[in-house]
N, C-alpha and C. Protein backbone atom coordinates (compact mmCIF):
# COMPACT_ATOMS: atom_id res chain seq x y z
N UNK A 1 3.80 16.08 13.33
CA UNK A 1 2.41 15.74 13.45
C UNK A 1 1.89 16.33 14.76
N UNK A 2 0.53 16.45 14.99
CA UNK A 2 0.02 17.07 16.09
C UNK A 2 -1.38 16.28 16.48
N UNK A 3 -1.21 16.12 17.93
CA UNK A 3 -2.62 15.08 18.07
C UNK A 3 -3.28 15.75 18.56
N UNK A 4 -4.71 15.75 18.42
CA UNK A 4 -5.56 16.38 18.67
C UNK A 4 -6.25 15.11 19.42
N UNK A 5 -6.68 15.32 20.49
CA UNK A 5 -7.78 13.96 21.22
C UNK A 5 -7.15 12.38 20.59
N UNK A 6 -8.02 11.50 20.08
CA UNK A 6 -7.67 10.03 19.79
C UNK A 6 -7.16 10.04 18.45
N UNK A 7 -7.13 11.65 17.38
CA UNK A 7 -6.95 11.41 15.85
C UNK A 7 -5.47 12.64 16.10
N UNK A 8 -4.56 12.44 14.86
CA UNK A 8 -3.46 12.86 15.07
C UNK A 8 -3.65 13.47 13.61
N UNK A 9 -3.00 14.68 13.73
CA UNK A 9 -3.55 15.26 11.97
C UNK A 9 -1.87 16.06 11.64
N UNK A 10 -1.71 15.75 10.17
CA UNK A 10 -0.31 15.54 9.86
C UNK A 10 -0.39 17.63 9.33
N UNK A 11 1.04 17.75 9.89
CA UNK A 11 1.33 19.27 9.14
C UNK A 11 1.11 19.43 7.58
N UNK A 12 -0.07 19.99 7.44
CA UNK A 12 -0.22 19.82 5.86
C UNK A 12 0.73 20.92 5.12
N UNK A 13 1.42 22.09 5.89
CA UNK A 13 2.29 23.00 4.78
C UNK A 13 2.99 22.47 4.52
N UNK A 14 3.97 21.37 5.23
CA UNK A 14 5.38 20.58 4.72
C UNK A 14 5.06 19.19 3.88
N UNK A 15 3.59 19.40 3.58
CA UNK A 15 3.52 18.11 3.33
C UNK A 15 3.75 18.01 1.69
N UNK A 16 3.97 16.97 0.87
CA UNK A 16 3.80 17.08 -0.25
C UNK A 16 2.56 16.52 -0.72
N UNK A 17 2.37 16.62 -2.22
CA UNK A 17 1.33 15.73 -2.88
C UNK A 17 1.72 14.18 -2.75
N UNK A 18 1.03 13.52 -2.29
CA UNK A 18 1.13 12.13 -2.20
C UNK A 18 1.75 11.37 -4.21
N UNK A 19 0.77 11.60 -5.23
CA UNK A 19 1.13 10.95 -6.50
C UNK A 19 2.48 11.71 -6.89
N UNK A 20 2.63 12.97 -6.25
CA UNK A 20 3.97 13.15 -7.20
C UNK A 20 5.41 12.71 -6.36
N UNK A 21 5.04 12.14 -4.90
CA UNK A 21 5.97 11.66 -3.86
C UNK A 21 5.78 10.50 -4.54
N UNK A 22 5.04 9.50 -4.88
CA UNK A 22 5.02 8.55 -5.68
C UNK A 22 6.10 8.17 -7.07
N UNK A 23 5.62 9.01 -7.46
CA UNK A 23 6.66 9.13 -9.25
C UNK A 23 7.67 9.36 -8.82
N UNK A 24 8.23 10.30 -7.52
CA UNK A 24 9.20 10.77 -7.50
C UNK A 24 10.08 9.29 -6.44
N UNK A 25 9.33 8.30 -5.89
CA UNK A 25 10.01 7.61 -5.20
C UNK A 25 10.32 6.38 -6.37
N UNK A 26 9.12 6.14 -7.28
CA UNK A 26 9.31 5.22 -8.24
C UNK A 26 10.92 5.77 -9.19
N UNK A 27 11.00 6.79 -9.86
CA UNK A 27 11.93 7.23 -10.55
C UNK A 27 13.19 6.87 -9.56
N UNK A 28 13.42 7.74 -8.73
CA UNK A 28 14.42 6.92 -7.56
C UNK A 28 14.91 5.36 -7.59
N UNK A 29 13.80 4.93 -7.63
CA UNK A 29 14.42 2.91 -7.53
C UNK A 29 14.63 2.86 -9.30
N UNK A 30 14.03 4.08 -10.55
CA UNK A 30 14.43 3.47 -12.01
C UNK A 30 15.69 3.92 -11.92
N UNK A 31 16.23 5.00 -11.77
CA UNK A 31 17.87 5.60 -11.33
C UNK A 31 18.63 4.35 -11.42
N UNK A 32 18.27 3.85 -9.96
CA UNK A 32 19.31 2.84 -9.04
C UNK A 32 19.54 1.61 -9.88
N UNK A 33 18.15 0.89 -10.17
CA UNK A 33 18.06 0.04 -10.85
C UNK A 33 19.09 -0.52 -11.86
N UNK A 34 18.58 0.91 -12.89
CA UNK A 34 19.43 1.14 -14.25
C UNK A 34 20.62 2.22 -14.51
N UNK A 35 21.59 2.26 -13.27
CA UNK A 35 22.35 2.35 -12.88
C UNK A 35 22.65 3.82 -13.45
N UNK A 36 21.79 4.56 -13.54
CA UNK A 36 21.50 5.94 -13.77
C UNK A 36 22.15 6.82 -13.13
N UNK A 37 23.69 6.82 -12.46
CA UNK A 37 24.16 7.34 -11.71
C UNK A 37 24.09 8.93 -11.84
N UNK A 38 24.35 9.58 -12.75
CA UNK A 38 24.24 11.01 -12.69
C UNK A 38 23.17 11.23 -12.24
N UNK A 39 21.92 10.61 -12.89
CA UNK A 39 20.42 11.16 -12.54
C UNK A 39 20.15 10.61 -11.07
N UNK A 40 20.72 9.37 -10.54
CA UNK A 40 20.27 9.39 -8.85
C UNK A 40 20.73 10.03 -8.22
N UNK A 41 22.38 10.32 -8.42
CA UNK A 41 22.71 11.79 -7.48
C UNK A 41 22.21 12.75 -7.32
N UNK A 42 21.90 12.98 -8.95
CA UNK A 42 21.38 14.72 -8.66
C UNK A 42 20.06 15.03 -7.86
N UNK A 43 19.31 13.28 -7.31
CA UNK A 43 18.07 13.74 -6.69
C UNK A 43 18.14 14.53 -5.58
N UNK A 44 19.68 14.61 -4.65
CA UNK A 44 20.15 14.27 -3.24
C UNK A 44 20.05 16.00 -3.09
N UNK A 45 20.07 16.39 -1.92
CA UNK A 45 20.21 17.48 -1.07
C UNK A 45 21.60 17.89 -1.01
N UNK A 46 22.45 18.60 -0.56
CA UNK A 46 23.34 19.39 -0.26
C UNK A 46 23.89 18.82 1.05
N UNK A 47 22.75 18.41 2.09
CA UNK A 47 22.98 18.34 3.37
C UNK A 47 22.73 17.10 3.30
N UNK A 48 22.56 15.90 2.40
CA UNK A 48 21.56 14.76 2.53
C UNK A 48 22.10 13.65 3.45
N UNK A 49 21.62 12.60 3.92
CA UNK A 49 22.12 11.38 4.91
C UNK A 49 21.74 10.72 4.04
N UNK A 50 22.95 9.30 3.84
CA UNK A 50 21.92 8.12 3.31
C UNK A 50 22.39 6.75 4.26
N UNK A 51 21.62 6.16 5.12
CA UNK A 51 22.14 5.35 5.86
C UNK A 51 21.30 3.88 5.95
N UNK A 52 22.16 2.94 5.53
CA UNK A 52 22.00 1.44 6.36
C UNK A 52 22.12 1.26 7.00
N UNK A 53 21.77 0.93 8.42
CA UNK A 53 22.03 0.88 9.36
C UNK A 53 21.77 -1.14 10.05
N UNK A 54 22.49 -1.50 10.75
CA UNK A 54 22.53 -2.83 11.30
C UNK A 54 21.79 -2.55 12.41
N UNK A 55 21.53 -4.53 12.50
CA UNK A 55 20.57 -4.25 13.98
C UNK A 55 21.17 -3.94 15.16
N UNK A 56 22.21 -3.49 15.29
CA UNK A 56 23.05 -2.75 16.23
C UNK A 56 23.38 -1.30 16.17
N UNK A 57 23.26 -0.57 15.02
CA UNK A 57 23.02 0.84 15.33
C UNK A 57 21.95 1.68 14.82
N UNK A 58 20.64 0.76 14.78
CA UNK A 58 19.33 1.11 14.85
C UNK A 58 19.76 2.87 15.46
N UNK A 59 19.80 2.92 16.48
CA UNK A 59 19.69 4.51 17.44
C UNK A 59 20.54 5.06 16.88
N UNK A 60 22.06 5.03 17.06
CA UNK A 60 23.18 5.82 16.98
C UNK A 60 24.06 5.56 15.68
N UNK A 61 23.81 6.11 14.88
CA UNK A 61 24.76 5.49 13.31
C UNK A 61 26.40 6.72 14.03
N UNK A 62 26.08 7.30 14.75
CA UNK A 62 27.29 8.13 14.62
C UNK A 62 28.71 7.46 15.77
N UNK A 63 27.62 6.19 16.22
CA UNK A 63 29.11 5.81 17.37
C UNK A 63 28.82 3.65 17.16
N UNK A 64 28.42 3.43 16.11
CA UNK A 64 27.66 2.15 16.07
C UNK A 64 28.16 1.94 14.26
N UNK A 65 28.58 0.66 13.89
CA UNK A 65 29.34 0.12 12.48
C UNK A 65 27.60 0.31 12.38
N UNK A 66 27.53 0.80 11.21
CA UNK A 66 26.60 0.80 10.10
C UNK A 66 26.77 0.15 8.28
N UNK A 67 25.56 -0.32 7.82
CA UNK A 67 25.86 -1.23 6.64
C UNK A 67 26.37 0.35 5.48
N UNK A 68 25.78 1.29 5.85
CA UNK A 68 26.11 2.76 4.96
C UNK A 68 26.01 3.94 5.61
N UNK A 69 26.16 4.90 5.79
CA UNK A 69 26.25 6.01 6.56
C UNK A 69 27.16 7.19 5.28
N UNK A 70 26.91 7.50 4.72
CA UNK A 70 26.91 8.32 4.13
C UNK A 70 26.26 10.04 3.81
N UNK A 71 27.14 10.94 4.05
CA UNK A 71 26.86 12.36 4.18
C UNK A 71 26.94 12.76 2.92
N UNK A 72 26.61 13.50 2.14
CA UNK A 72 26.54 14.58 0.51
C UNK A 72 27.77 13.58 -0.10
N UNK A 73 29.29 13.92 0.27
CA UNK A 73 30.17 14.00 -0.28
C UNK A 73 30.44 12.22 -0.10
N UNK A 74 30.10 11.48 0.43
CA UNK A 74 30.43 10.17 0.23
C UNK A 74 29.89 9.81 -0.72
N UNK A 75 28.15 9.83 -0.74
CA UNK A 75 27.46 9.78 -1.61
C UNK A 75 28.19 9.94 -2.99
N UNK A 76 28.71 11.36 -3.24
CA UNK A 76 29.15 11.59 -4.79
C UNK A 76 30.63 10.55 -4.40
N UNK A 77 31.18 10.04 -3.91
CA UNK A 77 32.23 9.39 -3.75
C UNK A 77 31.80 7.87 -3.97
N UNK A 78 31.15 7.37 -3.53
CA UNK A 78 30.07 6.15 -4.03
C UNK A 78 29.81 6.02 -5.08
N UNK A 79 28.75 7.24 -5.94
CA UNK A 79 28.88 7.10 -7.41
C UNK A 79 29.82 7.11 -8.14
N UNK A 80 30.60 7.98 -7.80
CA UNK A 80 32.09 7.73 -8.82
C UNK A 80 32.67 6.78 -8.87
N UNK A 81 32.97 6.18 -7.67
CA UNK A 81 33.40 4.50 -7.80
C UNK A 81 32.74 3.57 -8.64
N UNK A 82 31.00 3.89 -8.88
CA UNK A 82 30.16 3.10 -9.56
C UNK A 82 30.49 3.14 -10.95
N UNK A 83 30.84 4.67 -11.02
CA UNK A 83 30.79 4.65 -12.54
C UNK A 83 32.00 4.37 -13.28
N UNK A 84 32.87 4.23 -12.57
CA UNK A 84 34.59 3.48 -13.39
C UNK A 84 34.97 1.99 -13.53
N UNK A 85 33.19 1.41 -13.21
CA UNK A 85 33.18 -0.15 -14.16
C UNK A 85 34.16 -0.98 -13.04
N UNK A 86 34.88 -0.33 -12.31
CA UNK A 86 35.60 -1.21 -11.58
C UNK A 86 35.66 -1.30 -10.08
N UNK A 87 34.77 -1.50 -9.92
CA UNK A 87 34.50 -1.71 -8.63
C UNK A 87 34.15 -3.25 -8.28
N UNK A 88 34.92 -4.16 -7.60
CA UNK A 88 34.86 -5.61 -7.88
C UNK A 88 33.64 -5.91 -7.30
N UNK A 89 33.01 -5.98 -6.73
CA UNK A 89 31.80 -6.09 -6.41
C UNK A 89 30.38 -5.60 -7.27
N UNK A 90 31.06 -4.79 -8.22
CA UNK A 90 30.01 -4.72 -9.23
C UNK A 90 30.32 -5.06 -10.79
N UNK A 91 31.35 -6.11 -10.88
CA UNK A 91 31.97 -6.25 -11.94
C UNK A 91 31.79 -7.74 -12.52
N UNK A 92 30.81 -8.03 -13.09
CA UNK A 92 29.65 -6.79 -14.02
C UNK A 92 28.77 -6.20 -12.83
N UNK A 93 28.12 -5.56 -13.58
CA UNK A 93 26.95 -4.54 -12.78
C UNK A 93 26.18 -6.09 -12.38
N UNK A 94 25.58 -5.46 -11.21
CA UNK A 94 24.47 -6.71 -10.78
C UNK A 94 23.56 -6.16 -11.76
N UNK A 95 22.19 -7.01 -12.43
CA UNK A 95 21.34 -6.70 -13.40
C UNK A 95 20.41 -6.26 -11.46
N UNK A 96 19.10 -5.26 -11.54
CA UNK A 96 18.34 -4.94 -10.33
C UNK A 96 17.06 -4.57 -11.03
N UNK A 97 16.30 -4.81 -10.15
CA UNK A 97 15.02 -4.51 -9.88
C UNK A 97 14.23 -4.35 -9.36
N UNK A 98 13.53 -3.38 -8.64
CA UNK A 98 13.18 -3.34 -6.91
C UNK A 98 11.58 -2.44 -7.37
N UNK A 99 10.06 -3.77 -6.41
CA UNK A 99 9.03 -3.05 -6.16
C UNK A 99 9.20 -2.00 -5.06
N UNK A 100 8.59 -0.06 -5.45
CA UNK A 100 7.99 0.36 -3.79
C UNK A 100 7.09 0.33 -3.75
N UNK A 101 6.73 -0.19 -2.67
CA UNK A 101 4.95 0.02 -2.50
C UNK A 101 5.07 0.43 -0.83
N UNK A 102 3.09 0.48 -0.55
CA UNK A 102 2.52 0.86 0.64
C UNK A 102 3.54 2.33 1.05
N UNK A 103 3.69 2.87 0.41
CA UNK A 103 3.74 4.65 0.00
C UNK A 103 2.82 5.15 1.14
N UNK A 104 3.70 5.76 2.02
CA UNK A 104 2.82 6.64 2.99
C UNK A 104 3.48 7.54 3.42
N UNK A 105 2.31 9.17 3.58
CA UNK A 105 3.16 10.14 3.80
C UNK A 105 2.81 10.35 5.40
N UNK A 106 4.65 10.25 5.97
CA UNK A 106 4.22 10.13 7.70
C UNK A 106 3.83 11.52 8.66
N UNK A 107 4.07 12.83 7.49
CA UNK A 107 4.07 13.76 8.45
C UNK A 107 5.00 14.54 7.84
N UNK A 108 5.26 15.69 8.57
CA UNK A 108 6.24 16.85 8.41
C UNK A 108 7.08 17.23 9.48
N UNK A 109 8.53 17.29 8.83
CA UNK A 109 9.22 17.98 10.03
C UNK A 109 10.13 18.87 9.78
N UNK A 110 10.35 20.30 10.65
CA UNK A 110 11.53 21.50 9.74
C UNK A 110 11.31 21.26 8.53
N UNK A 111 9.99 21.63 7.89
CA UNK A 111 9.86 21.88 6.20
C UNK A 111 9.96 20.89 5.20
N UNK A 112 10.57 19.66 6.00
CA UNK A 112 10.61 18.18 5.02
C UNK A 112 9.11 17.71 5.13
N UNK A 113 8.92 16.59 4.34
CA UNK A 113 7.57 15.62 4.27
C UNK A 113 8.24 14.29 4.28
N UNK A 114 8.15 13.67 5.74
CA UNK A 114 8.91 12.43 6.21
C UNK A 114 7.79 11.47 5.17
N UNK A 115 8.35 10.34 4.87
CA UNK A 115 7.39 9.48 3.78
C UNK A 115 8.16 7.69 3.99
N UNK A 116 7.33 7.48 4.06
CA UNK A 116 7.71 5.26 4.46
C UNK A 116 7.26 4.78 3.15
N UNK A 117 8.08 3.67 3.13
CA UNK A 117 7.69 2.37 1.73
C UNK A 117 8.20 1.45 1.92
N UNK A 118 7.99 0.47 1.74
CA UNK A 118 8.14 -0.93 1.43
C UNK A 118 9.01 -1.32 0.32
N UNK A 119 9.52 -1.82 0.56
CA UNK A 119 10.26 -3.01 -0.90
C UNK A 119 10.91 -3.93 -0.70
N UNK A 120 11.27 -4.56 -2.40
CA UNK A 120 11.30 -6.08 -2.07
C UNK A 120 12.33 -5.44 -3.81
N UNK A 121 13.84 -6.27 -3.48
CA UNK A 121 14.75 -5.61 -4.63
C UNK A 121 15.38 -6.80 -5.13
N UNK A 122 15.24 -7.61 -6.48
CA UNK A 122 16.08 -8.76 -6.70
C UNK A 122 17.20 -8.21 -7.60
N UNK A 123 18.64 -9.13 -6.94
CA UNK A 123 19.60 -8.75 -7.40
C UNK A 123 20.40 -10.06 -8.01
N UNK A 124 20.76 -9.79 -9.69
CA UNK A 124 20.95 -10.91 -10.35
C UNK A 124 22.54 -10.70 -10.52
N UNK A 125 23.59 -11.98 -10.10
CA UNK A 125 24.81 -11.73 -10.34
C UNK A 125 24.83 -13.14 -11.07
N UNK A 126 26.18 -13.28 -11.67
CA UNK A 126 26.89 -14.48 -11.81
C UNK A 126 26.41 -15.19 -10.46
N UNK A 127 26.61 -15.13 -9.53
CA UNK A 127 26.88 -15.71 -8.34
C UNK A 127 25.11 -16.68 -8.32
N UNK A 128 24.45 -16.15 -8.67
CA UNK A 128 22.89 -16.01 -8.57
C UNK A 128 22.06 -15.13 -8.18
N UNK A 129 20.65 -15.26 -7.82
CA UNK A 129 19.98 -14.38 -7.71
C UNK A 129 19.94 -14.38 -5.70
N UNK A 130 19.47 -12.99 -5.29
CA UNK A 130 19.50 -12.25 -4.26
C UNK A 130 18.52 -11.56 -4.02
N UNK A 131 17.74 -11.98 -3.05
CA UNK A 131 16.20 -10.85 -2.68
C UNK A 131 16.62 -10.12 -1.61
N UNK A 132 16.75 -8.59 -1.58
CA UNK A 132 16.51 -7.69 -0.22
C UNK A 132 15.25 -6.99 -0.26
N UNK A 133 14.74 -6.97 0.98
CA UNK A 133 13.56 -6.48 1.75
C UNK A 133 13.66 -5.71 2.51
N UNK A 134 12.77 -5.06 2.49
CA UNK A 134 12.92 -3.87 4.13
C UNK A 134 11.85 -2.49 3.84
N UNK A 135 12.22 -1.90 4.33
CA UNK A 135 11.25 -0.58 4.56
C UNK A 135 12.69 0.81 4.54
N UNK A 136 11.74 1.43 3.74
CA UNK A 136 12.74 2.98 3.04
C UNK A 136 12.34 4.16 4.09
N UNK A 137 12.65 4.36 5.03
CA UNK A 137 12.02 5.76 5.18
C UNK A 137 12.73 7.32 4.73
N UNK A 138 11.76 8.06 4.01
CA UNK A 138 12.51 9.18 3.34
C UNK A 138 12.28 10.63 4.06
N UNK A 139 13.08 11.43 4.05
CA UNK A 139 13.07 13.00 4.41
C UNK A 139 13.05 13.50 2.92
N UNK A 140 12.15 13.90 2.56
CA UNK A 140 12.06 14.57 1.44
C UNK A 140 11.66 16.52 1.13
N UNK A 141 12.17 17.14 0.38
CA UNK A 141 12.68 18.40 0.52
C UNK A 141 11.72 19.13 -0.80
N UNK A 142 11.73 20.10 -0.94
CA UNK A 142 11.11 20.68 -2.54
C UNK A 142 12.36 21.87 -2.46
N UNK A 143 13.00 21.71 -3.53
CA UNK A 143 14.25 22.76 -3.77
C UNK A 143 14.15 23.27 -4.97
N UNK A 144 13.96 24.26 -5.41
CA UNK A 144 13.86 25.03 -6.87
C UNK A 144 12.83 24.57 -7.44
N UNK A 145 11.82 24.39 -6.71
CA UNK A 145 10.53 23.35 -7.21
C UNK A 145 10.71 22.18 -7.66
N UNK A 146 11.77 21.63 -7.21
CA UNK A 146 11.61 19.64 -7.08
C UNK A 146 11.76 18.68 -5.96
N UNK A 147 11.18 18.31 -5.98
CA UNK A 147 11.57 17.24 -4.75
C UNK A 147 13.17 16.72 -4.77
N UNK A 148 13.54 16.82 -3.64
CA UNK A 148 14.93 16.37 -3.34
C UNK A 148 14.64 15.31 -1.94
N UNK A 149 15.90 14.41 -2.38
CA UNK A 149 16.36 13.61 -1.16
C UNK A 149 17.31 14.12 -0.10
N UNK A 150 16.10 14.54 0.73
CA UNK A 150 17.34 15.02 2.12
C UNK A 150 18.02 13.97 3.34
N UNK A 151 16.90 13.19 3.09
CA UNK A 151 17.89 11.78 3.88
C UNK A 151 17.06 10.51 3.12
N UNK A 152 17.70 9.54 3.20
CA UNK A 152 17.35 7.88 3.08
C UNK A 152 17.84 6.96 3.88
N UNK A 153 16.81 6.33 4.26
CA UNK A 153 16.94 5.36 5.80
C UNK A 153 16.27 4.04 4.55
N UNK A 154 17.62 3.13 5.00
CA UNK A 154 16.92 1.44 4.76
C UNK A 154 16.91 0.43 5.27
N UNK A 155 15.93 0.06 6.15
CA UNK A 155 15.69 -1.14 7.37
C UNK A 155 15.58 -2.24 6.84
N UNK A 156 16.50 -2.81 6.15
CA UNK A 156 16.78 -4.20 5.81
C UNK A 156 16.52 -5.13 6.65
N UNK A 157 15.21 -5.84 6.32
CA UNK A 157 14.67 -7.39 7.06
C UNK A 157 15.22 -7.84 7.63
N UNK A 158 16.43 -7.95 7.39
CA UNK A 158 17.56 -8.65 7.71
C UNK A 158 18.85 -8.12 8.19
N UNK A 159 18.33 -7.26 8.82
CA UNK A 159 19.85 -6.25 9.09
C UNK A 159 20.70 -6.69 10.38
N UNK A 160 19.66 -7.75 11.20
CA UNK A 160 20.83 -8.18 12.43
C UNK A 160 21.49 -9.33 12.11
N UNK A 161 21.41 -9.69 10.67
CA UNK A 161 22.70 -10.27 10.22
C UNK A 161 23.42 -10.56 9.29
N UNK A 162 24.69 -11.49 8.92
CA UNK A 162 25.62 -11.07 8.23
C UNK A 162 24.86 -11.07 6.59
N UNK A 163 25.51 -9.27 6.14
CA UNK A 163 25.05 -9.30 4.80
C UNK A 163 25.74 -9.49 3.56
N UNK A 164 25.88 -10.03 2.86
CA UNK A 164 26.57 -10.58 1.60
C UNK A 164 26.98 -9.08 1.15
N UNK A 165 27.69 -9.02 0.46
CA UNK A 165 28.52 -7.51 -0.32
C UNK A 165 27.27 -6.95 -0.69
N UNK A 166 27.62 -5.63 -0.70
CA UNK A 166 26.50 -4.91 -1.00
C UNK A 166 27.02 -3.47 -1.53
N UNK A 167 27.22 -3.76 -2.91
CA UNK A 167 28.14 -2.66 -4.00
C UNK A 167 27.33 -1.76 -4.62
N UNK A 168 25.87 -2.20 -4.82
CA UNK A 168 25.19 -1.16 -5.41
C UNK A 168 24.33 -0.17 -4.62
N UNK A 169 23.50 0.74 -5.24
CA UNK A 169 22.63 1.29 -4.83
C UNK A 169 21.39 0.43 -4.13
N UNK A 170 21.01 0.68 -2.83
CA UNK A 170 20.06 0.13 -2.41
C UNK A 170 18.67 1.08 -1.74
C-alpha cells in the first residue's frame, strides 16, 4: 500500500477482483468443510505457509510452538493423514461448517493480493458441539489464471489458550 497525505491507496496491479476473492475464499471453507481433500490442496501454492499460530508466537512461528506451521509438503502430509479415515482425532470426521465474512482486500505485496476475513466455524463430534472464531488472513496468488493460496494465517480468538485437538482443516 502507499499513503498519499491522510488517504492510503492500495496497489491496484496485484490486486484481485474483490467477488471472485470472495467465491474463491467461500469455496475454500466448502473444500474444508466437506472434507474435499484433493480439491483443498490443489488450491495451495508450491511455496505456500499455512500457520496457527498461539498467543506466544504471534511474531516468530520459526523459533515459538505454534498451533500449525506448515510449509507445501506438510500440508500434502496433513491431507494424506486426513484421507486414510484414521486419524484418531478425526474418527469419525467431525461433521463442519464455517461462516466468512467482512471480506477485505488489504493491499498488495511482491505480486500477491493480501486479503482479511472473519469467521465463526462449528464443529460437531460425538464429544459435542465446538465453536472456533478468529480472523483468516490470506496471501493470495493468480497462477495459470487461478487464484492460489500462497499463505494462510488463522488468529484464533482464543489462541492464548489451551486448545482442544484440532485434527481438521481450519
Amino acid at each position: 500500500m502507499t499513503t498519499m497525505g491522510s488517504e492510503t491507496v492500495m496497489e491496484s496491479v496485484a490486486l484481485l477482483d474483490i467477488r471472485e476473492v470472495e467465491q474463491f475464499l467461500f469455496r475454500e471453507a466448502r473444500f474444508a468443510d466437506e472434507h474435499d481433500y484433493d480439491a483443498w490442496e490443489a488450491l495451495w501454492t508450491d511455496d505456500a505457509l499455512y500457520w496457527v499460530p498461539t498467543g506466544d508466537s504471534l511474531t516468530d512461528p520459526e523459533h515459538k510452538v505454534s498451533v500449525l506451521y506448515d510449509n507445501r509438503r506438510r500440508i500434502a502430509t496433513r491431507v494424506a493423514q486426513l484421507r486414510t479415515g484414521k486419524r484418531y482425532a478425526q474418527s469419525p470426521p467431525s461433521n463442519l461448517r464455517r461462516t466468512v465474512s467482512n471480506i477485505e482486500l488489504l493491499g498488495a505485496e511482491d505480486g500477491d493480493t493480501l486479503v482479511g476475513a472473519n469467521f465463526i466455524l462449528l464443529e460437531s463430534k460425538p464429544r459435542g458441539l465446538v465453536t472456533w472464531a478468529g480472523r483468516y488472513h490470506y496471501r493470495l496468488r493468480r497462477v495459470d489464471g487461478q487464484i492460489r493460496l500462497a499463505a494462510k494465517t488463522v488468529l484464533l480468538v482464543n489462541n492464548a489458550e489451551a486448545i482442544p485437538t484440532l485434527g481438521f482443516l481450519i
